[in-house]
Protein backbone atom coordinates (compact mmCIF):
# COMPACT_ATOMS: atom_id res chain seq x y z
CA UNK A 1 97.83 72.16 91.26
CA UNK A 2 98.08 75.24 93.26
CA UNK A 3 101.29 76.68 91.33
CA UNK A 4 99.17 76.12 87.98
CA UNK A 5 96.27 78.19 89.13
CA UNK A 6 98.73 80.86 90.41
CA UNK A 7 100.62 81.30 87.47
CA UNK A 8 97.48 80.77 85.35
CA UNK A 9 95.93 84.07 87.41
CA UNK A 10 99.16 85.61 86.72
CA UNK A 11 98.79 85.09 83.08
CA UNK A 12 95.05 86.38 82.85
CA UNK A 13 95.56 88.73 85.82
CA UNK A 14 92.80 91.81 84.94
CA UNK A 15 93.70 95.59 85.77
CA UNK A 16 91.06 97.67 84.68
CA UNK A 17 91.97 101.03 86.59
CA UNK A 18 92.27 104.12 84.06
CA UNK A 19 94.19 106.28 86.45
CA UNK A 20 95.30 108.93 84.51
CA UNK A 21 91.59 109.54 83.42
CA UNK A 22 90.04 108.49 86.66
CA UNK A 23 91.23 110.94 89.14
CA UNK A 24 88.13 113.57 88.96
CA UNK A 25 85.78 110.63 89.35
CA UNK A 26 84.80 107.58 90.93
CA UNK A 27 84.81 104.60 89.07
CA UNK A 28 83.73 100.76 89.48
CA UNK A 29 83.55 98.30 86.59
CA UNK A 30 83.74 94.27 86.57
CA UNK A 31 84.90 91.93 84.06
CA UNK A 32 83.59 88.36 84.28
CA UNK A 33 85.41 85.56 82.81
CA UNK A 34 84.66 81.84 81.80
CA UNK A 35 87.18 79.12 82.62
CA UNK A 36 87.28 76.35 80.35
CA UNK A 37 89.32 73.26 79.94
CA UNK A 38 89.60 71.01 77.10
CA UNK A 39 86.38 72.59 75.78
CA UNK A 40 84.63 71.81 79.32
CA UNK A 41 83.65 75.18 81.71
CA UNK A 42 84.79 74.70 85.02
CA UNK A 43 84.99 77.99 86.28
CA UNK A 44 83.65 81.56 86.51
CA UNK A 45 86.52 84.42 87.57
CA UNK A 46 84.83 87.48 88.26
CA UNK A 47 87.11 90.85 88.84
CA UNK A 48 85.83 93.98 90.48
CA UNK A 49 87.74 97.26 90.41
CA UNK A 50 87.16 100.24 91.80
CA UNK A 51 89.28 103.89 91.59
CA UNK A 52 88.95 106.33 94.02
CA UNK A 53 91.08 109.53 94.18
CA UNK A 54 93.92 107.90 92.26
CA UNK A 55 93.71 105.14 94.58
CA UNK A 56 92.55 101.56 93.36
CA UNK A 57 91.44 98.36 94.36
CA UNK A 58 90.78 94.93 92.59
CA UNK A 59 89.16 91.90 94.36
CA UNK A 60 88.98 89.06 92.42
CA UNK A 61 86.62 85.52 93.07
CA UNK A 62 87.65 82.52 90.99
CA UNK A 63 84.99 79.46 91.23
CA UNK A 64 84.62 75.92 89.94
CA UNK A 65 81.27 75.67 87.26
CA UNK A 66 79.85 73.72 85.25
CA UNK A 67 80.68 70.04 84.95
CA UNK A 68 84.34 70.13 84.87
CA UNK A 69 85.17 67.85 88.00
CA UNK A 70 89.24 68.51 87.41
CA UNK A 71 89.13 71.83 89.32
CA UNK A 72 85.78 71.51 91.20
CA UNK A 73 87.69 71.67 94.61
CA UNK A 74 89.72 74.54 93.54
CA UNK A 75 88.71 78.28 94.53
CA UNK A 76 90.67 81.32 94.61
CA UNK A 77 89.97 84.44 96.57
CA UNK A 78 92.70 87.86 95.72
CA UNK A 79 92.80 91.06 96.63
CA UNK A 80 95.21 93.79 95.08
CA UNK A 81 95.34 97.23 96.37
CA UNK A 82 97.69 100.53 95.31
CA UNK A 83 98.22 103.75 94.00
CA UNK A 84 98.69 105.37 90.43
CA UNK A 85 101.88 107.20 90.20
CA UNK A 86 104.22 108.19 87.13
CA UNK A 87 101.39 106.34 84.76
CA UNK A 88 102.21 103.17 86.69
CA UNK A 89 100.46 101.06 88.53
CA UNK A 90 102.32 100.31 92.26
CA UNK A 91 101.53 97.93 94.53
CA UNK A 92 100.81 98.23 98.17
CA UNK A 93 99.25 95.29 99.03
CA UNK A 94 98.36 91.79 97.79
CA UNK A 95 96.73 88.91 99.18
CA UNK A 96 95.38 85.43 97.78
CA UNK A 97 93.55 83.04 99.55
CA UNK A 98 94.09 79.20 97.64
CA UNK A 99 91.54 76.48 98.38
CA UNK A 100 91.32 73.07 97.22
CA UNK A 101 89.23 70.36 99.12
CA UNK A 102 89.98 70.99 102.84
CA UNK A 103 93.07 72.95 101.95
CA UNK A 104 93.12 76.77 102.41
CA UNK A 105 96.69 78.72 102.58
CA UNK A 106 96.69 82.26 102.26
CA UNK A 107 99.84 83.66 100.50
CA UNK A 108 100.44 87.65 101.82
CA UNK A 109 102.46 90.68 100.42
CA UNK A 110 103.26 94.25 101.47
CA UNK A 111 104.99 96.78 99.00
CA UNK A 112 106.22 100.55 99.11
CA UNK A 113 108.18 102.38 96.30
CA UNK A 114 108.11 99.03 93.98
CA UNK A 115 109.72 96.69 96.60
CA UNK A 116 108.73 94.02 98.15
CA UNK A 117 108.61 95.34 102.26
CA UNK A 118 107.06 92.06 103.97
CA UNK A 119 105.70 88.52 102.84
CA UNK A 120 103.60 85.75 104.46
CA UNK A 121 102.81 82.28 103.87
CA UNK A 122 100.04 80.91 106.15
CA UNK A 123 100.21 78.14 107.20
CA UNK A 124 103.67 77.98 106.38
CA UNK A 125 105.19 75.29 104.51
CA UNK A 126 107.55 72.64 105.98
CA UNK A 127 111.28 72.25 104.93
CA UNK A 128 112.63 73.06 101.63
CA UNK A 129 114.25 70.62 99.97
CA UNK A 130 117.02 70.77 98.17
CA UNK A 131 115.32 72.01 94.63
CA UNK A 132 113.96 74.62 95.97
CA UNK A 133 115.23 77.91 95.23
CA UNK A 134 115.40 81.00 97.69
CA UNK A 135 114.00 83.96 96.87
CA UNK A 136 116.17 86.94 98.16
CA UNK A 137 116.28 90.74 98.49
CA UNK A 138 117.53 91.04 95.30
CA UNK A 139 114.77 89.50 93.74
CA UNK A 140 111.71 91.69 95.33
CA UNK A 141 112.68 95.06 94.08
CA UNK A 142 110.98 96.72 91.29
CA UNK A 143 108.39 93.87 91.40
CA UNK A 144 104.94 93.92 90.72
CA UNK A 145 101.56 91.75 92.23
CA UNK A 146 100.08 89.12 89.54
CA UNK A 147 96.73 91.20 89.62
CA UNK A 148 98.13 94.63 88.73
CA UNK A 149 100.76 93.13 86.72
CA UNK A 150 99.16 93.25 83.10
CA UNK A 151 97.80 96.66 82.93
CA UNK A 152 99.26 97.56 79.50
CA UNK A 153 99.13 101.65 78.87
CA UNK A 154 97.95 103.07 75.69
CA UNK A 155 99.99 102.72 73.24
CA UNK A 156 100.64 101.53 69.60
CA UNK A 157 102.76 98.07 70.34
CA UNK A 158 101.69 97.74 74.14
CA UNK A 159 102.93 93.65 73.67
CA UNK A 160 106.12 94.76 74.70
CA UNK A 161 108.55 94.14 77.37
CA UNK A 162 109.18 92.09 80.55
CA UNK A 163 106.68 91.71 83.60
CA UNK A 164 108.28 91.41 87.23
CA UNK A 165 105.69 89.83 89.65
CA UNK A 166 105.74 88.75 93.13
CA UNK A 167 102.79 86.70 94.59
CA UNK A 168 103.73 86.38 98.50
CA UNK A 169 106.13 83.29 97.81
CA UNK A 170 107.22 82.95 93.90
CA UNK A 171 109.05 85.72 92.04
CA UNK A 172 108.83 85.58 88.11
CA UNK A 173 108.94 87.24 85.19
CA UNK A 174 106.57 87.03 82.10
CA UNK A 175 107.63 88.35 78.51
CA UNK A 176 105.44 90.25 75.92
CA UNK A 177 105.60 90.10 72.37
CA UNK A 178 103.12 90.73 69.76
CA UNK A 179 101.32 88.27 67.54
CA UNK A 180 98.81 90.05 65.62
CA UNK A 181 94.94 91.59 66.03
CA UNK A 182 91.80 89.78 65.55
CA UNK A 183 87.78 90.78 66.01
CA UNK A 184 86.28 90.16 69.39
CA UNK A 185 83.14 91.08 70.53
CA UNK A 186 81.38 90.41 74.52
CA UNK A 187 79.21 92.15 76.29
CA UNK A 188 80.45 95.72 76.81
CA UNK A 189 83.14 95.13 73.73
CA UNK A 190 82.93 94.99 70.08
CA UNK A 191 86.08 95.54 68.29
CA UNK A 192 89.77 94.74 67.54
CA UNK A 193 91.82 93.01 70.22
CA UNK A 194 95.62 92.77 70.21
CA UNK A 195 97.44 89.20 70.77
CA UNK A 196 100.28 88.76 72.86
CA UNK A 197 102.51 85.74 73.08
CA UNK A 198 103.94 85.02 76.56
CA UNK A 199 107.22 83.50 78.18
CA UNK A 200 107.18 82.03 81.49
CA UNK A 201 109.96 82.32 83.05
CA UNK A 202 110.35 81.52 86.93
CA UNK A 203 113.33 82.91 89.22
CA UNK A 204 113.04 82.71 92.22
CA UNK A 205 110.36 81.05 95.75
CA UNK A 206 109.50 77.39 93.23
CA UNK A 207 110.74 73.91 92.72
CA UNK A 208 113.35 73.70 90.04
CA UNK A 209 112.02 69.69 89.37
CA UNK A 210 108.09 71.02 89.45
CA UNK A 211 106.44 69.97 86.22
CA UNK A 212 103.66 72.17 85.67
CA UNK A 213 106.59 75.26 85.73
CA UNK A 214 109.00 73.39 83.89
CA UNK A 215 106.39 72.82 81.32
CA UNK A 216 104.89 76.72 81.26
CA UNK A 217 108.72 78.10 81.05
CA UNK A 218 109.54 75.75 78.07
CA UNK A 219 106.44 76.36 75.89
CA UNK A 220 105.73 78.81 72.93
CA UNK A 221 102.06 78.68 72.94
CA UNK A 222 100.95 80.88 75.51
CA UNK A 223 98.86 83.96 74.03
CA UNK A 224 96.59 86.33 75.40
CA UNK A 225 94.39 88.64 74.03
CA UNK A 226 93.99 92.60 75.14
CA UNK A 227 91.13 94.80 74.53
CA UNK A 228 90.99 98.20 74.97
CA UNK A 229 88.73 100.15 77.18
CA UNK A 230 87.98 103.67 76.04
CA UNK A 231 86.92 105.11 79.26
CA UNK A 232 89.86 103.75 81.00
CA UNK A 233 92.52 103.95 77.99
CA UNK A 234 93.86 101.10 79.13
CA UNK A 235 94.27 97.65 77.48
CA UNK A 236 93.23 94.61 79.75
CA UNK A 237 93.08 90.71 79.05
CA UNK A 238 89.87 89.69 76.95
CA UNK A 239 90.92 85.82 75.85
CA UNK A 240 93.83 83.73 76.64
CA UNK A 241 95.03 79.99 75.73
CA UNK A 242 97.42 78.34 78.29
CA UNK A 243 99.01 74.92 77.57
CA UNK A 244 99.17 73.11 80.16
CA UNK A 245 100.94 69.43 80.59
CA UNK A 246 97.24 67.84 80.78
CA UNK A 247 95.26 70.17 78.52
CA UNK A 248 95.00 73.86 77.75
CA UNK A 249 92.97 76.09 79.55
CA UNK A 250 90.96 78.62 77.70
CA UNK A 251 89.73 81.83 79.15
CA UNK A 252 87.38 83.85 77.72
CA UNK A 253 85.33 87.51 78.82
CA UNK A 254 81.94 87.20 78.98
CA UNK A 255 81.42 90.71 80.34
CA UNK A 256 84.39 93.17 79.71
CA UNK A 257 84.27 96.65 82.16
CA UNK A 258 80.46 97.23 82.59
C-alpha cells in the first residue's frame, strides 16, 4: 500500500509557488484536497506553500476521513523545499514521512544543480530480492521531488512533456498529454481547467513483480485536471482520477490557493 500512496502523491503532487511573480513579495497560500475512493471520502490532503525571496517551501499533511476504513491507518507527512531558477522549479530537499498502523519509515533526499546528492531510507529495508531493480547514478540526474514535480508554467499546451521524479528510494517518470478543458469551480476558483492524461512509467528503486506499479504503468486512464492561478501564473492540480487495481481514487480541491 505504501508504493500506491507514493505514486498517488506523485500524481496529485501540488506546487503552487509563482516565482517569477513572487520575488518582491511574500507569499503563503494552501490548497485543501478531498480523498475519495469508490465514491467514499477517506482522506483530507492539505498543502501549504510559502515563497520567500525566490525561495519556497511546501509541507504537505495527508489524513484518513470520513468512513472509508481502507486507508484509515494510512497518513502521510512531506516536506519539499528549493529555489526558483531559469523559470524552474529545483529541488534541494525532500522528505516524506509514511505511516500505516504501527509502521512509520521516513524516505529522505538531498539535491543541488538537479541531481540527486544524498538519499535515505529509515529504517532501512532488508535484502533485495532478486526483482528488485537498482537505482544508480545515472538515474538521479536531472530529477525532480514528487511535490515540486507538477508545477506546469504558463503556457498555451502546458500538458506536455515528460516528468523525472525522485522520492528518496523510487526513480520514475510520468508523461503529459492533453485531453481537453472542462468548467470547474471551488472555493478560490471558478473557471476553465485543462485535463491531462498521464503515463506511469517506473525505472528505477521498485519491484518489477509489484502489482499496484505494474497496474499504474499499464493503464490509460489516469487524468488530472490543472487550474490556473492568476496571482501565481502557474497551473497546479485541481481534480484527478487514478485507477487503481481495487478501485479508483478520486481527488478533488475543495479550497484552491486562498
Amino acid at each position: 500500500m505504501r508504493r500506491t500512496a507514493i505514486y498517488c502523491l506523485a500524481v496529485i503532487s501540488i506546487v503552487l509557488t509563482g516565482f517569477a511573480s513572487a520575488s518582491a513579495e511574500d507569499i503563503s497560500q494552501e490548497t485543501v484536497y478531498t480523498l475519495s475512493f469508490s465514491g467514499i471520502r477517506i482522506a483530507n490532503a492539505a498543502f501549504n506553500t510559502t515563497v520567500k525571496d525566490n525561495r519556497y517551501s511546501i509541507a504537505a499533511d495527508i489524513k484518513a476521513a470520513g468512513l472509508g476504513s481502507l486507508f484509515s491507518d494510512i497518513a502521510v507527512d512531506v516536506k519539499a523545499e528549493g529555489v526558483w531558477k531559469n523559470n524552474k522549479p529545483e529541488t534541494r530537499q525532500f522528505d516524506l514521512t509514511y505511516r500505516e498502523g504501527d509502521d512509520e519509515r521516513t524516505y529522505s533526499a538531498a539535491f543541488s544543480r538537479n541531481r540527486v546528492t544524498s538519499a535515505e531510507v529509515n529504517p532501512p529495508h532488508g535484502p533485495r530480492g532478486p526483482d528488485w531493480v537498482e537505482v544508480e547514478s545515472r538515474h538521479l540526474r536531472n530529477v525532480i521531488d514528487p511535490i515540486s514535480a507538477l508545477l506546469l508554467p504558463a503556457s498555451k499546451n502546458p500538458c506536455y512533456g515528460e516528468i523525472a521524479i525522485f522520492d528518496g528510494e523510487t526513480r520514475l517518470n510520468l508523461e503529459l498529454a492533453p485531453v481537453g478543458s472542462r468548467p470547474f469551480s471551488t472555493t478560490g476558483f471558478s473557471g476553465r481547467a485543462i485535463g491531462c492524461a498521464v503515463r506511469f512509467r517506473p525505472i528505477a528503486g521498485y519491484e518489477r513483480e509489484d502489482d499496484d506499479i505494474e497496474y499504474l504503468a499499464n493503464t490509460r486512464e489516469l487524468v488530472v485536471w490543472f487550474a490556473f492561478n492568476d496571482e501565481l501564473q502557474v497551473y497546479a492540480p485541481v481534480m484527478a482520477k487514478i485507477p487503481l487495481k481495487i478501485g479508483q481514487l478520486q481527488i478533488y480541491a475543495s479550497k484552491f490557493g486562498v
